[in-house]
Protein backbone atom coordinates (compact mmCIF):
# COMPACT_ATOMS: atom_id res chain seq x y z
CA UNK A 1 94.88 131.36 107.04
CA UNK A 2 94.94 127.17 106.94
CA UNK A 3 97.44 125.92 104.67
CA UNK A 4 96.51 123.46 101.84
CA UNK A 5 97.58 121.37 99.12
CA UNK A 6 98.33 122.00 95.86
CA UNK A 7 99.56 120.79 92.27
CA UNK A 8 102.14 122.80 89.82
CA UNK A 9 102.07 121.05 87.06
CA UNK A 10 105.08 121.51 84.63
CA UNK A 11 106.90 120.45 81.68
CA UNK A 12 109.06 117.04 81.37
CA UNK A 13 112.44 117.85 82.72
CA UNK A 14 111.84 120.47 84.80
CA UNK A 15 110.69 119.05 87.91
CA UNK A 16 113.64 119.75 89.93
CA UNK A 17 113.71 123.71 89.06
CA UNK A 18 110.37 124.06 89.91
CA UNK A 19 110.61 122.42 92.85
CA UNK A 20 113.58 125.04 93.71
CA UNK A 21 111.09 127.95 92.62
CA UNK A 22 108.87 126.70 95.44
CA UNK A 23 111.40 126.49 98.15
CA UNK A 24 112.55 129.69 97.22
CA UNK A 25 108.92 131.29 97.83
CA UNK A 26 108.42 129.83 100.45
CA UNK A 27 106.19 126.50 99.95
CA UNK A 28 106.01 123.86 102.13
CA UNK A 29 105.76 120.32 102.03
CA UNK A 30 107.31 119.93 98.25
CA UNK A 31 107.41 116.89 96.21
CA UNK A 32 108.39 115.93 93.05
CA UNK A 33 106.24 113.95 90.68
CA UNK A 34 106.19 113.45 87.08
CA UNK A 35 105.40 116.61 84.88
CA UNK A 36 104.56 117.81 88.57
CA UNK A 37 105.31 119.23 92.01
CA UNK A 38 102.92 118.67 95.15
CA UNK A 39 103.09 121.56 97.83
CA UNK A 40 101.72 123.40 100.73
CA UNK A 41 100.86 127.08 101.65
CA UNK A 42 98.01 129.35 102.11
CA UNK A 43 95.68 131.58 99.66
CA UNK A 44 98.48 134.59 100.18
CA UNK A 45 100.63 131.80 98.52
CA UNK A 46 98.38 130.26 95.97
CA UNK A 47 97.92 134.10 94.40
CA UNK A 48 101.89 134.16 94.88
CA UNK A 49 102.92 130.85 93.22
CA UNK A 50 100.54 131.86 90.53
CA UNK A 51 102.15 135.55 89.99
CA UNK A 52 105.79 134.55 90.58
CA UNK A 53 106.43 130.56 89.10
CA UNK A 54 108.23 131.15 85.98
CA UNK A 55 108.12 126.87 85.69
CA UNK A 56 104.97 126.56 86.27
CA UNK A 57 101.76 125.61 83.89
CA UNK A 58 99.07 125.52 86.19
CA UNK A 59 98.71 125.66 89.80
CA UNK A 60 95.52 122.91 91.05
CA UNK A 61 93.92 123.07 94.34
CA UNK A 62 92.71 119.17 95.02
CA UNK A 63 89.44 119.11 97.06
CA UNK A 64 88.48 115.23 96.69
CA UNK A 65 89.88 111.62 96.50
CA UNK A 66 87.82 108.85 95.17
CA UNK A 67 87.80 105.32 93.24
CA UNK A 68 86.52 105.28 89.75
CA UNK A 69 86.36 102.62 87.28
CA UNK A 70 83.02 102.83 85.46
CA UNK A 71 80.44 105.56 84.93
CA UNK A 72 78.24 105.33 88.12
CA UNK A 73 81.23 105.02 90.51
CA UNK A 74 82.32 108.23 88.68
CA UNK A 75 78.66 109.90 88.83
CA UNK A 76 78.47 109.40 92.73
CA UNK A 77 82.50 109.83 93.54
CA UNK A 78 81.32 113.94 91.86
CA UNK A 79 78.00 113.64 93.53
CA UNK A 80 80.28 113.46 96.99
CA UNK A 81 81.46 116.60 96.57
CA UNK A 82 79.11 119.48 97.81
CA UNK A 83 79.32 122.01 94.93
CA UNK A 84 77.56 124.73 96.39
CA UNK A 85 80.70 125.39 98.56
CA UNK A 86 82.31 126.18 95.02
CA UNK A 87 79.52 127.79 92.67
CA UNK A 88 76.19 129.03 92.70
CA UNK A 89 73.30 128.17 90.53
CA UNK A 90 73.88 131.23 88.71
CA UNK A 91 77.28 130.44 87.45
CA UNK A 92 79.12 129.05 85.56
CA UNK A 93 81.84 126.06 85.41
CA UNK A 94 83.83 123.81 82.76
CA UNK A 95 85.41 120.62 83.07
CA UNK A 96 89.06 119.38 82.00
CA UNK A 97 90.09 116.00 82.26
CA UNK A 98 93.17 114.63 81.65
CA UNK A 99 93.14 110.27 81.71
CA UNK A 100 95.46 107.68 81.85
CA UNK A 101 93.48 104.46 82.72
CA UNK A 102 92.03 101.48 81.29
CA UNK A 103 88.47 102.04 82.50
CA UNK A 104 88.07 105.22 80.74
CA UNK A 105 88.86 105.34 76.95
CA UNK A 106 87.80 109.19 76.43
CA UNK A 107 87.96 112.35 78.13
CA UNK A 108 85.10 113.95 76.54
CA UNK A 109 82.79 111.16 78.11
CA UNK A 110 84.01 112.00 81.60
CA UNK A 111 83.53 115.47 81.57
CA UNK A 112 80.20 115.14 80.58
CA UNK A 113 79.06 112.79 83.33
CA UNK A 114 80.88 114.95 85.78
CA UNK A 115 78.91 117.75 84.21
CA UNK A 116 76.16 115.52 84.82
CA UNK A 117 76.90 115.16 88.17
CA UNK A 118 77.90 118.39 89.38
CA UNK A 119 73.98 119.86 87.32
CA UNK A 120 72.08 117.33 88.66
CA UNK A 121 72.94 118.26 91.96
CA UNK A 122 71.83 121.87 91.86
CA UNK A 123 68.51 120.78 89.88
CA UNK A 124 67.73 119.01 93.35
CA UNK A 125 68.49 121.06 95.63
CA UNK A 126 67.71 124.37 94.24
CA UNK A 127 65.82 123.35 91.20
CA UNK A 128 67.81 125.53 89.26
CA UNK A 129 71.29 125.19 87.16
CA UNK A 130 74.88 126.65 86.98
CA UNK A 131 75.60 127.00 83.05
CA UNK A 132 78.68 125.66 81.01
CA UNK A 133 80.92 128.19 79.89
CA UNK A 134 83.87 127.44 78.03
CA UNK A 135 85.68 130.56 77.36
CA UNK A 136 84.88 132.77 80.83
CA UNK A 137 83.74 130.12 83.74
CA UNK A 138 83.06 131.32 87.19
CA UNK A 139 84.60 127.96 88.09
CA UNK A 140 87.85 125.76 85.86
CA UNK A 141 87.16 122.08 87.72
CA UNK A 142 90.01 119.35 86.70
CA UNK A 143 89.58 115.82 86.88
CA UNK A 144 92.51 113.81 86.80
CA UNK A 145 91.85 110.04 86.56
CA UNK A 146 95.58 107.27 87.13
CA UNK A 147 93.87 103.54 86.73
CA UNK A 148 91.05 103.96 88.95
CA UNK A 149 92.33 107.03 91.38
CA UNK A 150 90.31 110.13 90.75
CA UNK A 151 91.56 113.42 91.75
CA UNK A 152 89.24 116.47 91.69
CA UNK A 153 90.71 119.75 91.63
CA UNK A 154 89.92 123.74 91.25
CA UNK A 155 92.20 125.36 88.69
CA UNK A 156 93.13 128.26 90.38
CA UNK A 157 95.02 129.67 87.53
CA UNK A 158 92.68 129.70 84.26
CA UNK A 159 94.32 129.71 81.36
CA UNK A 160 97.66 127.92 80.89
CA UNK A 161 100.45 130.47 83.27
CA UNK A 162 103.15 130.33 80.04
CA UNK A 163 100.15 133.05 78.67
CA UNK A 164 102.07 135.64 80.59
CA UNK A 165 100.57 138.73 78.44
CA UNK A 166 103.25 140.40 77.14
CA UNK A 167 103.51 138.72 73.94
CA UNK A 168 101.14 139.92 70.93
CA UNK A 169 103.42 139.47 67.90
CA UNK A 170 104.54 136.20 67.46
CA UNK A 171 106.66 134.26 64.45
CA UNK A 172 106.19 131.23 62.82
CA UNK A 173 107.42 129.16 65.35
CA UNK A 174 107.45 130.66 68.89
CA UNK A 175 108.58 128.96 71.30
CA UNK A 176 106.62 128.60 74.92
CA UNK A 177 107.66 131.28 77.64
CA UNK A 178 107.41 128.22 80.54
CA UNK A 179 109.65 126.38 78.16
CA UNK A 180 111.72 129.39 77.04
CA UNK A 181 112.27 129.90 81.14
CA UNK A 182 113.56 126.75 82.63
CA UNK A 183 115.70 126.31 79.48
CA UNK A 184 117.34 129.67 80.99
CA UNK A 185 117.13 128.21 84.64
CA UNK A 186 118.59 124.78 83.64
CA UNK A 187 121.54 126.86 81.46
CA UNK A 188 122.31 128.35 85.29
CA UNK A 189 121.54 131.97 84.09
CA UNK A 190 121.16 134.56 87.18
CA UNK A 191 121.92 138.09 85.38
CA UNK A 192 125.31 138.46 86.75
CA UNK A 193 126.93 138.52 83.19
CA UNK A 194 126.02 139.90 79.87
CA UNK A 195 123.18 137.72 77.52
CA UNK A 196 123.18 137.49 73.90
CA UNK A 197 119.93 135.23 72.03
CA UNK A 198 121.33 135.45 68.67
CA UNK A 199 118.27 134.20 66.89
CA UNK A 200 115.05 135.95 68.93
CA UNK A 201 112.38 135.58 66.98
CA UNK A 202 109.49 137.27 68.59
CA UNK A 203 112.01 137.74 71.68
CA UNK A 204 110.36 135.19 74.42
CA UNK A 205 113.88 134.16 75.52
CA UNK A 206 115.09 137.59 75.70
CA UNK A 207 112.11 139.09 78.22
CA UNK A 208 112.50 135.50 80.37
CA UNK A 209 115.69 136.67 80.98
CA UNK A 210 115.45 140.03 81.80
CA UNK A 211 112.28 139.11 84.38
CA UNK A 212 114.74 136.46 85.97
CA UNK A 213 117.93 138.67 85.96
CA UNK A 214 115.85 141.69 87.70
CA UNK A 215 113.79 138.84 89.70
CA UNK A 216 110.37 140.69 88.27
CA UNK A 217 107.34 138.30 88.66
CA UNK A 218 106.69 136.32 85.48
CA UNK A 219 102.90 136.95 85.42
CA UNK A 220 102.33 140.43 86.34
CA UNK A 221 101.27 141.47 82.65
CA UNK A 222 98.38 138.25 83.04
CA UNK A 223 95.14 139.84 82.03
CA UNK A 224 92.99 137.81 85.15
CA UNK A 225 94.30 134.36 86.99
CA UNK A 226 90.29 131.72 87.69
CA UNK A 227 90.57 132.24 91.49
CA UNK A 228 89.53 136.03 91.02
CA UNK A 229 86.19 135.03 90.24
CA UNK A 230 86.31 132.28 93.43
CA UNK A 231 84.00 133.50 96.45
CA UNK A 232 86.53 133.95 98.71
CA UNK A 233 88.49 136.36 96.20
CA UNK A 234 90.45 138.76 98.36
CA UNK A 235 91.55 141.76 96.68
CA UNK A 236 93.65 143.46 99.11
CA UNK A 237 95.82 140.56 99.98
CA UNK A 238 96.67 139.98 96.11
CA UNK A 239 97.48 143.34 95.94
CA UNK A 240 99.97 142.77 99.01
CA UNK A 241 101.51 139.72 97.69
CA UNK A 242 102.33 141.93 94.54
CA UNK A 243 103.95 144.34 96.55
CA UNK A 244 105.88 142.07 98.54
CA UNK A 245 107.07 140.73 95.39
CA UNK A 246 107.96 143.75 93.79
CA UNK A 247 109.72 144.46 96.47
CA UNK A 248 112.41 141.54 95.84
CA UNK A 249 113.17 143.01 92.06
CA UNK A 250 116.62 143.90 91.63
CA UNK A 251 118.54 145.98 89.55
CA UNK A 252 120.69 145.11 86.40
CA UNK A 253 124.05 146.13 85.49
CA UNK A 254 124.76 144.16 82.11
CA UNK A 255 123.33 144.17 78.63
CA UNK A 256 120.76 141.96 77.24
CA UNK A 257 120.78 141.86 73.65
CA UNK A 258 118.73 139.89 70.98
CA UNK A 259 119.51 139.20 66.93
CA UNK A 260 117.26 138.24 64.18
CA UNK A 261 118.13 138.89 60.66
CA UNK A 262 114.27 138.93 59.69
CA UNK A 263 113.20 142.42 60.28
CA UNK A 264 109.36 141.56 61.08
CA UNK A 265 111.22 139.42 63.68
CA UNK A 266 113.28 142.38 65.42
CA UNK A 267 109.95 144.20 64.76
CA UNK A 268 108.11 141.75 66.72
CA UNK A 269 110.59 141.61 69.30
CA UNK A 270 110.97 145.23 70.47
CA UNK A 271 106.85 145.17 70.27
CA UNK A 272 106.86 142.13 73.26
CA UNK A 273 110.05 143.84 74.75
CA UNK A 274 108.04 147.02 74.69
CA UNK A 275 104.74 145.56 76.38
CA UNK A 276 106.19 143.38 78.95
CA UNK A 277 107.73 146.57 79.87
CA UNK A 278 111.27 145.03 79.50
CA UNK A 279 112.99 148.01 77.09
CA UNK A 280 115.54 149.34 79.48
CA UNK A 281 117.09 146.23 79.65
CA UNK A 282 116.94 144.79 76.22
CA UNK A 283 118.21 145.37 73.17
CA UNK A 284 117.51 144.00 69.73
CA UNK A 285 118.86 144.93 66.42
CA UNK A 286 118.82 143.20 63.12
CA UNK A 287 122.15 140.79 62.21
CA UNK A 288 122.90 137.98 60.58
CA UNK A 289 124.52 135.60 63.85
CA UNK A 290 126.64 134.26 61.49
CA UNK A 291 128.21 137.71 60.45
CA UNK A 292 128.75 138.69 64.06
CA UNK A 293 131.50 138.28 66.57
CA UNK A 294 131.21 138.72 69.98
CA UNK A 295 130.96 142.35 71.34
CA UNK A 296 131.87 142.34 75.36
CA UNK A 297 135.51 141.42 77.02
CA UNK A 298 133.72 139.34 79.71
CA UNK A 299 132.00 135.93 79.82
CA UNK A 300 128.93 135.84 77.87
CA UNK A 301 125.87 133.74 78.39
CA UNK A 302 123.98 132.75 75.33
CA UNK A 303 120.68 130.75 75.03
CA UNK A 304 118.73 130.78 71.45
CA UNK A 305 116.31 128.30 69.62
CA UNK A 306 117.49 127.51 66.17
CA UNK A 307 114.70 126.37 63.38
CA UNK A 308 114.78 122.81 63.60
CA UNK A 309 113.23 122.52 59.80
CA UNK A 310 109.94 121.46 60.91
CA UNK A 311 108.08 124.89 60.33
CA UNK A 312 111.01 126.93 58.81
CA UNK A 313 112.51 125.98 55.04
CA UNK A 314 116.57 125.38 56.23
CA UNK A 315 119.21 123.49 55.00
CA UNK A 316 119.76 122.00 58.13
CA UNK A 317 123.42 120.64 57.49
CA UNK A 318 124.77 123.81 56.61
CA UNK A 319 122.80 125.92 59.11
CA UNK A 320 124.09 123.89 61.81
CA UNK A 321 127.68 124.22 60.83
CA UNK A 322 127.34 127.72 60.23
CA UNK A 323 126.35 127.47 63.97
CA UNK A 324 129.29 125.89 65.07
CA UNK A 325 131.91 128.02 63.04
CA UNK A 326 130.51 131.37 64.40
CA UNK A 327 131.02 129.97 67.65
CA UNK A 328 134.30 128.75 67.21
CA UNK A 329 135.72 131.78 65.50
CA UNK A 330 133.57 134.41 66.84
CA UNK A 331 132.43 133.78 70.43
CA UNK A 332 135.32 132.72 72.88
CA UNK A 333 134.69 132.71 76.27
CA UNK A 334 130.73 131.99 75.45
CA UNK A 335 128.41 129.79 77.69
CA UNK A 336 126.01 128.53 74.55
CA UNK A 337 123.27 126.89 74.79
CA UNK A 338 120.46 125.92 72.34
CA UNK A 339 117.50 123.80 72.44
CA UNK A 340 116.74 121.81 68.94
CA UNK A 341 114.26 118.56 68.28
CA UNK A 342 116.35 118.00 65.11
CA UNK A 343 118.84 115.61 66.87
CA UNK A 344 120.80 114.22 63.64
CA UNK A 345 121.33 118.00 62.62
CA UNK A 346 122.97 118.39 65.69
CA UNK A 347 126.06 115.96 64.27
CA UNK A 348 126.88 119.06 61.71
CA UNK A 349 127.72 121.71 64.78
CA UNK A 350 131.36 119.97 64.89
CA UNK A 351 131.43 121.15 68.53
CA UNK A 352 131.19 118.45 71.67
CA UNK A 353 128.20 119.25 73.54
CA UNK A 354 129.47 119.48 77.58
CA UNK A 355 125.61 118.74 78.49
CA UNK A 356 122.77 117.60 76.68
CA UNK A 357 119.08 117.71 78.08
CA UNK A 358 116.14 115.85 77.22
CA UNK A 359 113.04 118.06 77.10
CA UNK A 360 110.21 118.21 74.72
CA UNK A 361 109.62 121.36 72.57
CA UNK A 362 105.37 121.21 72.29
CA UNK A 363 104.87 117.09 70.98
CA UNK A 364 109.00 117.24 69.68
CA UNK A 365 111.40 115.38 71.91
CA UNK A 366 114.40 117.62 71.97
CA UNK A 367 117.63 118.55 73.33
CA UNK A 368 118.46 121.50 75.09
CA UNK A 369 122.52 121.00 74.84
CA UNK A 370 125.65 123.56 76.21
CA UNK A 371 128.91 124.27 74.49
CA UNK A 372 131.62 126.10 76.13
CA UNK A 373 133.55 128.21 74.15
CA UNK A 374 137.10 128.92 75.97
CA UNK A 375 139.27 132.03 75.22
CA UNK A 376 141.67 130.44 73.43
CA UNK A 377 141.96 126.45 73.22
CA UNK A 378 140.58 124.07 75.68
CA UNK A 379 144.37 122.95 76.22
CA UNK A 380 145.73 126.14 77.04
CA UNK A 381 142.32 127.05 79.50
CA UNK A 382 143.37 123.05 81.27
CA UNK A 383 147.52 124.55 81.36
CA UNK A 384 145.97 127.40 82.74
CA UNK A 385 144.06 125.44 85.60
CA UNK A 386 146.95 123.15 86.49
CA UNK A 387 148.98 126.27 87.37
CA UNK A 388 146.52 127.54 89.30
CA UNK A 389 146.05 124.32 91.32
């Protein structure tokens, strides 16, 4: 099998760890763009980026190059492509486009005339039409459009890859399993420690965890990926790139454990826990955070999303100092980490932040920020260190 190029696109800031994913499986060719990462392998690997990226959004397969800046350079730059190699007449197909140029105002107008395009094509040659399907296309084409560079590709995933298809319950504010990943991946989490998410929710973080720590595929639960319904669908060798896969899980030898004090939420949680098939390594039990101290002797790893006050009714100032204390007094020798787009509440933690990183939570610029919380004071942990050396 030829190898090709492809797309993953991503979520700002996390570039780099997708671009490690890839290495990791295997790709070739990787580069880093913006909200991006370019890369080579074959259709074994295109099923296998799709099942086993835990960064990635999408995974595009380019097919065409052209120049574009007005509607009949568009109409015959679509017209170049032969479509039947693609679709049949009796299919169907759906456009996304996705624009940043100054010849184009609105994506809604270029999907149409590539619509246009791509129909009129079949009416000539076979006199018949493919149909436009929205919900269940035979065929997801994306046209991406930078000043007047047009890039057509084949979405070989379908629906967005954070859909992973474990989680039915969700809260009032979830947060996104792609984003709810590389947060774990940036906070260096590998499973060789004990996890606490203190505030769970419907308990994303807590099964992105466990499928990293035990290295099980992200998307295994995904109902169908677009390139099943592709002509050259081949069954058998998905089926051997999931056992190949499945063959790299590991086994876990510390506890993952979630809090929520709402108990819908813990509900919730165990439900997602439960269907992602996830239970032997998580728990989740109903606590207050800030009525709990911390249970093992070792290190602990914690990563949690706190309402930020944009869909949840908080006293912010308060909540985040409450935050802070609990650490302080009841979590030494923690790794914390939390992501929040209220920046100005993060002033009322009273802790120094060791890193802070820009991502965006949905529209919400936010910061994904670390405390490290030493047994015992930071002066007696640097003592400690100067003995050593």
């Amino acid at each position: 099998m030829e190898n090709f190029k492809m797309v993953a696109k991503t979520l700002f800031g996390f570039e780099e760890i997708l671009a490690k994913e890839l290495q990791i499986l295997g790709a070739q060719d990787i580069e880093q763009g913006v909200r991006m990462v370019s890369f080579k392998g074959d259709k074994g690997f295109m099923y296998k980026a799709n099942l086993a990226l835990r960064t990635a959004l999408k995974i595009l397969k380019p097919i065409y190059f052209f120049r574009a800046y007005n509607e009949s350079s568009l109409y015959k730059g679509i017209q170049g492509i032969d479509w039947s190699e693609y679709i049949n007449e009796n299919q169907s197909f759906v456009v996304d486009v996705t624009l940043h140029s100054d010849h184009f105002n609105h994506s809604q107008f270029v999907a149409l005339k590539t619509k246009d395009a791509i129909v009129d094509q079949f009416r000539d040659k076979f006199g018949k039409r493919p149909d436009i399907d929205k919900d269940f296309p035979d065929l997801r084409i994306n046209v991406h459009i930078y000043n007047d560079q047009c890039s057509v590709a084949l979405d070989t995933s379908g629906n967005s890859l954070h859909q992973r298809g474990y989680r039915t319950a969700t809260n009032i504010a979830p947060i996104n399993e792609v984003l709810a990943a590389g947060m774990l991946l940036l906070s260096g989490w590998d499973g060789q420690g004990d996890f606490l998410d203190p505030m769970c929710g419907s308990g994303t973080i807590l099964a992105e965890a466990a499928m990293i720590a035990c290295n099980i595929p992200p998307n295994l639960n995904r109902k169908e990926f677009a390139f099943e319904k592709w002509s050259d669908w081949d069954n058998d060798l998905f089926d051997d790139i999931i056992d190949s896969l499945m063959k790299k899980v590991r086994e876990f030898h510390y506890t993952i454990k979630g809090y929520d004090k709402a108990p819908s939420a813990v509900e919730k949680a165990k439900d997602n826990i439960k269907n992602a098939n996830l239970d032997e390594y998580v728990t989740i039990s109903r606590e207050n955070f800030f009525e709990t101290d911390k249970e093992s002797q070792g290190p602990l790893h914690m990563v949690f999303n706190p309402p930020y006050g944009e869909r949840l009714d908080v006293d912010m100032e308060r909540f985040y100092r409450e935050i802070g204390d609990t650490l302080k007094q009841g979590y030494p020798g923690t790794n914390a980490w939390f992501i929040t787009a209220n920046l100005e509440a993060l002033k009322y933690v009273g802790l120094r932040p060791s890193r802070k990183i820009k991502l965006f939570n949905g529209k919400l610029e936010a910061r994904l920020v670390k405390y490290e919380m030493y047994e015992g004071s930071k002066r007696t942990k640097f003592q400690q260190q100067q003995e050593q050396d």
